[in-house]
Protein backbone atom coordinates (compact mmCIF):
# COMPACT_ATOMS: atom_id res chain seq x y z
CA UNK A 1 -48.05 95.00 13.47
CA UNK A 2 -49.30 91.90 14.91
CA UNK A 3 -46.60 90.13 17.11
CA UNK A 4 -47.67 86.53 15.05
CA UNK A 5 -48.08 88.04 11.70
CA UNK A 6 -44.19 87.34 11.12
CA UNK A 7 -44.19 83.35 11.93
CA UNK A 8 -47.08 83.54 10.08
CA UNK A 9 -45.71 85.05 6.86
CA UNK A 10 -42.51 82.89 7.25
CA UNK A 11 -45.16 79.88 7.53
CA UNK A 12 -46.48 80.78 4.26
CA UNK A 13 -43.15 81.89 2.67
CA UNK A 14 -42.00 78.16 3.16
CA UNK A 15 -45.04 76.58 1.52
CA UNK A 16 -45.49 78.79 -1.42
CA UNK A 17 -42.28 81.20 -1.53
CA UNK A 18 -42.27 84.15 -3.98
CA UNK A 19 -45.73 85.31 -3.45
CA UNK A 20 -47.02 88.43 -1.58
CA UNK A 21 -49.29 86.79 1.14
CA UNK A 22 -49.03 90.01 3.01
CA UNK A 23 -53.27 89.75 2.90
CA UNK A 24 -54.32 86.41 3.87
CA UNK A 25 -51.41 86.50 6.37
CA UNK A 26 -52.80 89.44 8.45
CA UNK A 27 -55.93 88.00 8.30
CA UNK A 28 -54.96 84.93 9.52
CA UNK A 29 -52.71 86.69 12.46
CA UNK A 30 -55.64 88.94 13.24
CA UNK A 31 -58.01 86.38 13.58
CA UNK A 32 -56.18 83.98 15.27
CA UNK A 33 -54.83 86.94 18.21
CA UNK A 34 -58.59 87.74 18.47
CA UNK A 35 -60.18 84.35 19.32
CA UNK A 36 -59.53 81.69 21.78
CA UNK A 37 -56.59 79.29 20.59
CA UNK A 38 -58.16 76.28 19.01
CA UNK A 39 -56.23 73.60 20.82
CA UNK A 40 -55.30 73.57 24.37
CA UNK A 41 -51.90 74.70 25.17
CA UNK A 42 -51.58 76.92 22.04
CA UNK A 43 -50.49 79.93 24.24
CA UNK A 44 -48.36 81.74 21.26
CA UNK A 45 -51.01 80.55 18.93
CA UNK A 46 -48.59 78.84 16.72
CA UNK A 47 -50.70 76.11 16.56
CA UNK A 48 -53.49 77.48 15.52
CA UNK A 49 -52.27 79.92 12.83
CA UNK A 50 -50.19 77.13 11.23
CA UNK A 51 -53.30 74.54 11.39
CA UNK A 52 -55.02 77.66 9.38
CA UNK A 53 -52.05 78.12 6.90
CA UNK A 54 -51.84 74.38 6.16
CA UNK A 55 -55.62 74.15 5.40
CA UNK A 56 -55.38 76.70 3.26
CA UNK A 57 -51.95 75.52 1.47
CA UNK A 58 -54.03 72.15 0.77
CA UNK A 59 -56.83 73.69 0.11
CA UNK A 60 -55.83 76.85 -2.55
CA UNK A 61 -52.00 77.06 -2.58
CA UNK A 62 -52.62 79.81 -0.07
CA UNK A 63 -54.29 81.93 -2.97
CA UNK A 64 -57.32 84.13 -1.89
CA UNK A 65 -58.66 84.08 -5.09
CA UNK A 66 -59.05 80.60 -5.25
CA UNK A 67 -62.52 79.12 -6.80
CA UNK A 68 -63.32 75.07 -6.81
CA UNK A 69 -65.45 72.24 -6.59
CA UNK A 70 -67.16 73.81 -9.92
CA UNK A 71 -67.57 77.29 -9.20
CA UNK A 72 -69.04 76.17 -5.46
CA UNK A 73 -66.25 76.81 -3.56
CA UNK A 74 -64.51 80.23 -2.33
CA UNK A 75 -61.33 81.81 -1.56
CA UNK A 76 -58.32 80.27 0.30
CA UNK A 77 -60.32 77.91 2.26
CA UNK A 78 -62.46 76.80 -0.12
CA UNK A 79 -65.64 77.63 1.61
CA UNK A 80 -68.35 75.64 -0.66
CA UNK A 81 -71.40 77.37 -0.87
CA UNK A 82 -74.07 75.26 1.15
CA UNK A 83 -71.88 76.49 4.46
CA UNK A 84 -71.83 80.38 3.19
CA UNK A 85 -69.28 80.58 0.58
CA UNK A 86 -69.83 83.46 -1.43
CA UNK A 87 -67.72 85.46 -4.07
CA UNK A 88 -67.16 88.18 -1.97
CA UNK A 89 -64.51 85.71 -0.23
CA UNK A 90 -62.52 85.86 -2.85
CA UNK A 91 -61.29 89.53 -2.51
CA UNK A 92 -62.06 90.15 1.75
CA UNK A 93 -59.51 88.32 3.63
CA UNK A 94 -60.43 89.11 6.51
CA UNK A 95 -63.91 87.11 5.89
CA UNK A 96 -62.54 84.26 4.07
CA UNK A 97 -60.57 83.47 7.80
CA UNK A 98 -63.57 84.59 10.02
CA UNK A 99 -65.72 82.29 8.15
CA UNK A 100 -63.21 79.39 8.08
CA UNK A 101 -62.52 80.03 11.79
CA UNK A 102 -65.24 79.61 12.93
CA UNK A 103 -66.38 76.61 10.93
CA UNK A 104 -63.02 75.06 12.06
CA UNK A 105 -63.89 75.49 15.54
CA UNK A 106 -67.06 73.79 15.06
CA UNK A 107 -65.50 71.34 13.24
CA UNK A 108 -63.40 70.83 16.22
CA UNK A 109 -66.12 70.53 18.42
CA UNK A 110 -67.86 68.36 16.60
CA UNK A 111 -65.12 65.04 15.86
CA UNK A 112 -62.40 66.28 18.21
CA UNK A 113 -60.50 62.93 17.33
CA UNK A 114 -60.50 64.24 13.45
CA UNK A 115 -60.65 67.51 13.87
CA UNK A 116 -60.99 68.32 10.53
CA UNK A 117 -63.36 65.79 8.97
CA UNK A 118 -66.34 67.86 9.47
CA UNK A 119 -65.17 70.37 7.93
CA UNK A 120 -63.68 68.69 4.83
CA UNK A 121 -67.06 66.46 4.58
CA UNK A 122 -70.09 68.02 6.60
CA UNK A 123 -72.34 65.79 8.85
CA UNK A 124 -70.96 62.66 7.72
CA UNK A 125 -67.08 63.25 8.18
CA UNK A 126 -66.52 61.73 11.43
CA UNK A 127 -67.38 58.75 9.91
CA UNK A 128 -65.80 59.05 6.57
CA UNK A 129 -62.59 58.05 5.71
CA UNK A 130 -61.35 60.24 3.26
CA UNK A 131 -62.16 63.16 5.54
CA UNK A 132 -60.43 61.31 8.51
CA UNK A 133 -56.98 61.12 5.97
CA UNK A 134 -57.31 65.05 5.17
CA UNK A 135 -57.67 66.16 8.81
CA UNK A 136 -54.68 64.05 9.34
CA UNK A 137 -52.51 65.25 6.96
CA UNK A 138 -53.88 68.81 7.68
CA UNK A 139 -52.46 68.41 11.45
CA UNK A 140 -49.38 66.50 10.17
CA UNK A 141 -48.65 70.00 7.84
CA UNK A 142 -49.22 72.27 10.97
CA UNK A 143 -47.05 70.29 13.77
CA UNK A 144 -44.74 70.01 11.20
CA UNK A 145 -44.76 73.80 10.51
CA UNK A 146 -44.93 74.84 14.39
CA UNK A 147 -41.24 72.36 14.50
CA UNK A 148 -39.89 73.96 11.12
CA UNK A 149 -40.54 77.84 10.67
CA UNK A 150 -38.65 80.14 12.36
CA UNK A 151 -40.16 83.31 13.03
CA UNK A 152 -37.99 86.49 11.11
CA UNK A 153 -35.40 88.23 12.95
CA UNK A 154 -35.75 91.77 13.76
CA UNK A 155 -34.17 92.22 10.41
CA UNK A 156 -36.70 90.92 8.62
CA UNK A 157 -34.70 87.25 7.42
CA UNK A 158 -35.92 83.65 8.81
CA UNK A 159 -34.01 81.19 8.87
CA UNK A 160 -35.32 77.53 8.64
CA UNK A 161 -33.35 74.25 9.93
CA UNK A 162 -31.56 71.79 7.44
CA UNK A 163 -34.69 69.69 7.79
CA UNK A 164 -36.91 72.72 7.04
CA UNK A 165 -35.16 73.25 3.97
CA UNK A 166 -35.93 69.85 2.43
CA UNK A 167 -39.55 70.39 3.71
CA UNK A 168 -39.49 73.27 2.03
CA UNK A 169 -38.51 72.01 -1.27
CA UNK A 170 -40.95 69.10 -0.76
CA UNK A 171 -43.76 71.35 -0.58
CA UNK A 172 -42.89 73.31 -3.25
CA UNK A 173 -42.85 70.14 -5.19
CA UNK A 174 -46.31 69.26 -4.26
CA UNK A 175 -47.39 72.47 -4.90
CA UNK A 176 -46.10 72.73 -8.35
CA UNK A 177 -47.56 68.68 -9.22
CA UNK A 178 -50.72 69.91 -7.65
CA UNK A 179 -51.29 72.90 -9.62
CA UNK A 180 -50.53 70.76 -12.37
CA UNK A 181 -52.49 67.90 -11.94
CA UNK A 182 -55.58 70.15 -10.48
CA UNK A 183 -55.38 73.29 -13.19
CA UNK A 184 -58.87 71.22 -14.76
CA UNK A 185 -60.30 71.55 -11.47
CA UNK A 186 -59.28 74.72 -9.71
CA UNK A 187 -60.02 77.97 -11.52
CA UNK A 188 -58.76 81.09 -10.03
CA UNK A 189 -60.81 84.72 -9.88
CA UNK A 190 -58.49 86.27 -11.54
CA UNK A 191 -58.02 83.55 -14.60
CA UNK A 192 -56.33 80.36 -14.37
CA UNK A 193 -52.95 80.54 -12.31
């Protein structure tokens, strides 16, 4: 087992508990033990996995299946289709991240003072506002994760601060109003969720 794939599962277990995210979490650990940390300084990676776990929170509730943007966009990441977002994301894991990765590291590249714009907008995101306010809240999810989660015990429990347990509730609140509020938008593989 990969030596991040617990504070990685924990991660995930906070934002969206009582799913099995056993899949996109070993994908995620893989990847990110396989490539070059993303930001500089990330020696235990922590960064970087939880900058991938809160981009895929916001973007699919952490669900691999996820479709949007009208059938255009695939899997947890919501990979639209005019950057290689195919259906075959939706059930390979391991692709949905690799794909994401990499376009994340471009996207850092890119607008390193937004480091997610391009990636939320194309071309035009280091200019565009709306792309500057995801990539911030994106990075404002992750530090806050990498300050929160606790990775498991040998046992197999976590155990999360008194301030990680009202984040935790927060973001289950969000989740819930944004599955809500977004049900029109976001369809699901596997039927509506």
């Amino acid at each position: 087992m990969s030596a991040l794939l617990p504070w990685v599962l924990s991660a995930m277990q906070t934002l969206a508990p009582a799913r099995d995210h056993q899949p996109l979490a070993s994908a995620v650990s893989a990847r990110v033990e396989a490539e070059a940390p993303l930001f500089a300084g990330d020696t235990d990676r922590h960064m970087t996995a939880a900058w991938l776990v809160a981009i895929a929170f916001r973007e699919s509730s952490l669900r691999l299946d996820a479709v949007g943007d009208h059938g255009k966009s695939f899997c947890a990441f919501q990979i639209h289709e005019s950057a290689g977002g195919t259906r075959a994301l939706l059930t390979d894991a391991d692709a949905c991240v690799a794909k994401a990765f990499d376009m994340l590291r471009t996207s850092l590249r890119v607008c390193p003072q937004y480091p997610l714009a391009w990636y939320a907008s194309g071309p035009g995101g280091c200019t565009n506002a709306r792309a500057h306010r995801v990539s911030n809240d994106r990075m404002w999810l992750a530090k806050k994760l990498v300050r929160e989660v606790v990775a498991p015990t040998s046992g197999g429990a976590f155990y999360l601060t008194a301030s990680a347990i009202q984040f935790c509730a927060t973001a289950s609140q969000w989740r819930r109003r944004a599955e809500g509020t977004f049900s029109a938008r976001l369809a699901f593989a596997g039927g509506a969720s």
